[in-house]
C-alpha atoms as a PDB file:
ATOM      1  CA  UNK A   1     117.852  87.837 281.463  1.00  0.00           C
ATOM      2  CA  UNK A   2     117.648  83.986 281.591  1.00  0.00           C
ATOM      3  CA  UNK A   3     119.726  81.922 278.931  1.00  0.00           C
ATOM      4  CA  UNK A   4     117.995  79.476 276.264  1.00  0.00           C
ATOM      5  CA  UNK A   5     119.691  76.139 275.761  1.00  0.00           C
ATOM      6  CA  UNK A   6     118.300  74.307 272.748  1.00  0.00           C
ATOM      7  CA  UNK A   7     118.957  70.658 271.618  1.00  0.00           C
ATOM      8  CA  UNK A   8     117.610  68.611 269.374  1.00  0.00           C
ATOM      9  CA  UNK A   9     117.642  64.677 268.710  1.00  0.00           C
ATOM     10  CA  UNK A  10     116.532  62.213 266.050  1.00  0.00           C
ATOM     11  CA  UNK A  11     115.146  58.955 267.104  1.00  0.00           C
ATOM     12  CA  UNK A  12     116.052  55.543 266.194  1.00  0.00           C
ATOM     13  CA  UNK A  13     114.734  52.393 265.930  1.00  0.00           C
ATOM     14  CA  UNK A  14     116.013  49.147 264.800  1.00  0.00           C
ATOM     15  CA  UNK A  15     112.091  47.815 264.532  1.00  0.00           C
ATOM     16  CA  UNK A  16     110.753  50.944 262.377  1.00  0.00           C
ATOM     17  CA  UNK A  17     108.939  52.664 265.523  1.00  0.00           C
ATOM     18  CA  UNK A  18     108.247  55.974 266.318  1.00  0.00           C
ATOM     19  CA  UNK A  19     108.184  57.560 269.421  1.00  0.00           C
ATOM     20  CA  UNK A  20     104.413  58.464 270.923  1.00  0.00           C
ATOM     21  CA  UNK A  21     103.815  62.366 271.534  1.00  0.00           C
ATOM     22  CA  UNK A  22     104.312  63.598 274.838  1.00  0.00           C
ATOM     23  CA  UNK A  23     105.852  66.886 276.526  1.00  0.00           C
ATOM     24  CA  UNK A  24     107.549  67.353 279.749  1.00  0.00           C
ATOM     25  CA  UNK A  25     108.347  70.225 281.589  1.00  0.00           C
ATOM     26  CA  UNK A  26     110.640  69.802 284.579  1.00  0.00           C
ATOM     27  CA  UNK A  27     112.518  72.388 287.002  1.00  0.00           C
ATOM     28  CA  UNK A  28     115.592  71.479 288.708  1.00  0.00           C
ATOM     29  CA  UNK A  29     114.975  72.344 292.196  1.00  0.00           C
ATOM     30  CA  UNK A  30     118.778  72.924 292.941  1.00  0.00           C
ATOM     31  CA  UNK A  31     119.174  75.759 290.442  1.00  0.00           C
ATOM     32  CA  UNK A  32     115.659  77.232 289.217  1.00  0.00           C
ATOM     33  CA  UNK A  33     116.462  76.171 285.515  1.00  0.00           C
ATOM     34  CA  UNK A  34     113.696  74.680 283.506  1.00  0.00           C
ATOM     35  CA  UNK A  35     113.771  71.989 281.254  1.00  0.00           C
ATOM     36  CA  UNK A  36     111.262  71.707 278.243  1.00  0.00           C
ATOM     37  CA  UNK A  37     110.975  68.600 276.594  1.00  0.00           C
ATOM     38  CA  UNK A  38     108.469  67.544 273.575  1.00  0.00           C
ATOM     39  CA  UNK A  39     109.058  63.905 271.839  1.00  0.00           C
ATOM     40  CA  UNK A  40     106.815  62.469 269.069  1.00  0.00           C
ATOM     41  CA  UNK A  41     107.437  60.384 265.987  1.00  0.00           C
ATOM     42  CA  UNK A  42     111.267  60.475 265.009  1.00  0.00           C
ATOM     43  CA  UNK A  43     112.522  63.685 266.637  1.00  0.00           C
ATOM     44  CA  UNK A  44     113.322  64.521 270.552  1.00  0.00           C
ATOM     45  CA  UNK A  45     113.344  68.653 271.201  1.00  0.00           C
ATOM     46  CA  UNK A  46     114.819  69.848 274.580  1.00  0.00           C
ATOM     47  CA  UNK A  47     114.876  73.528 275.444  1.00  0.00           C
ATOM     48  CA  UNK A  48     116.093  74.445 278.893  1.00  0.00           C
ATOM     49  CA  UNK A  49     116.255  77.946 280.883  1.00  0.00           C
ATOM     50  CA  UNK A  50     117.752  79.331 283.036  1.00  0.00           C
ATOM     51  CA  UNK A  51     120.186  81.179 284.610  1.00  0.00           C
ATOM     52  CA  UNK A  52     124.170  81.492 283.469  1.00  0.00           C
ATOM     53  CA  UNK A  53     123.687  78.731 280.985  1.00  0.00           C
ATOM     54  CA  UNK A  54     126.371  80.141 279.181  1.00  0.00           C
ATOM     55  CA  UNK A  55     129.305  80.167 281.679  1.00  0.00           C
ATOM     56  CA  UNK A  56     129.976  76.496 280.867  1.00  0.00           C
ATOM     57  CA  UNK A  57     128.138  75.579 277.557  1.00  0.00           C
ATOM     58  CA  UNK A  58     129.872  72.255 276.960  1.00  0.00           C
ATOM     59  CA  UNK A  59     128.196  71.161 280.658  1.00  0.00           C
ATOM     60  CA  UNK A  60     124.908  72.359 278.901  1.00  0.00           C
ATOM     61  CA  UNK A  61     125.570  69.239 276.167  1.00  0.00           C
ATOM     62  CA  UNK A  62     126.435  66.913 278.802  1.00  0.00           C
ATOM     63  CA  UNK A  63     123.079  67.468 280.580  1.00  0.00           C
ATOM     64  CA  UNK A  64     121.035  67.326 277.052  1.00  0.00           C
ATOM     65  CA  UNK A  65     122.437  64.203 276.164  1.00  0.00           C
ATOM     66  CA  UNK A  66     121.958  63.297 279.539  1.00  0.00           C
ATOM     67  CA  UNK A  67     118.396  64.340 280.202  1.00  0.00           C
ATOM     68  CA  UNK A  68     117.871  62.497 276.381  1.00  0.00           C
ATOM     69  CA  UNK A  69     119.471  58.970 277.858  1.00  0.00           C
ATOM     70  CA  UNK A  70     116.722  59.153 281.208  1.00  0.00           C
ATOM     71  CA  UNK A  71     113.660  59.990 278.847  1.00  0.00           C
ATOM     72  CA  UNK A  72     114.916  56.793 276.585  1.00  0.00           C
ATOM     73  CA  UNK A  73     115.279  54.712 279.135  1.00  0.00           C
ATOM     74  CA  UNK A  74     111.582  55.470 280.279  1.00  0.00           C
ATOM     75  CA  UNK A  75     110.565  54.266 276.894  1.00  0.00           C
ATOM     76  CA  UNK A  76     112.402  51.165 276.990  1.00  0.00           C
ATOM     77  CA  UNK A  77     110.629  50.472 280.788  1.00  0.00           C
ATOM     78  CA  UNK A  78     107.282  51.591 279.674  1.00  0.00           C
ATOM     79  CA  UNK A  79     107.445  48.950 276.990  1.00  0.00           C
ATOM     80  CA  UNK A  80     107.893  51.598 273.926  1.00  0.00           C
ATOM     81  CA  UNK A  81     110.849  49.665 272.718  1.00  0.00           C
ATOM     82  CA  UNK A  82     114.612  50.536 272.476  1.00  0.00           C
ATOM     83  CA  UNK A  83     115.456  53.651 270.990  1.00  0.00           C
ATOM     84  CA  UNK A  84     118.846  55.804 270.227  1.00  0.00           C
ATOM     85  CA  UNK A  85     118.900  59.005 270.132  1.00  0.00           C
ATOM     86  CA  UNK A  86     121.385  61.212 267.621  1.00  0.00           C
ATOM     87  CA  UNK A  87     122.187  64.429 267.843  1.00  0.00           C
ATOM     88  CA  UNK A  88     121.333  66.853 264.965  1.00  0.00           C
ATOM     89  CA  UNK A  89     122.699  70.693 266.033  1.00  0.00           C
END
């Protein structure tokens, strides 16, 4: 039975923006795990899947706030602005 990761992240802006709606899913090729991600307005959600997820839970934070850092830094080069993300769980 596969493990559920979930993670969720509040949006800031120093300029009053919100973030546009969009959803990703991605699978890491390396380990079959699947990462859900859905963004809009002031709140980030990602869910991931997998496999042992469990075994190491504080890696499972790293690669949130990890995975949260390369989807903010896609706003930032697709001209979005600059945002910070906070954890909430």
């Amino acid at each position: 039975m596969s493990d559920l990761v979930a993670s969720i992240f509040k949006l800031e802006n120093a300029r009053g923006f919100f973030v546009p709606e969009f959803s990703i899913n991605y699978f890491e090729t390396d380990t079959n795990n699947q990462w859900i991600i859905n963004c809009g307005g002031s709140r980030a959600y990602f869910v991931r899947i997998g496999e042992g997820l469990f075994n190491n839970f504080k890696d499972q934070c790293d690669d949130s706030h990890f995975m949260a850092k390369r989807v903010l830094i896609s706003l930032l080069i697709c001209g979005m602005g600059l945002f910070r993300a906070i954890c909430t769980h």
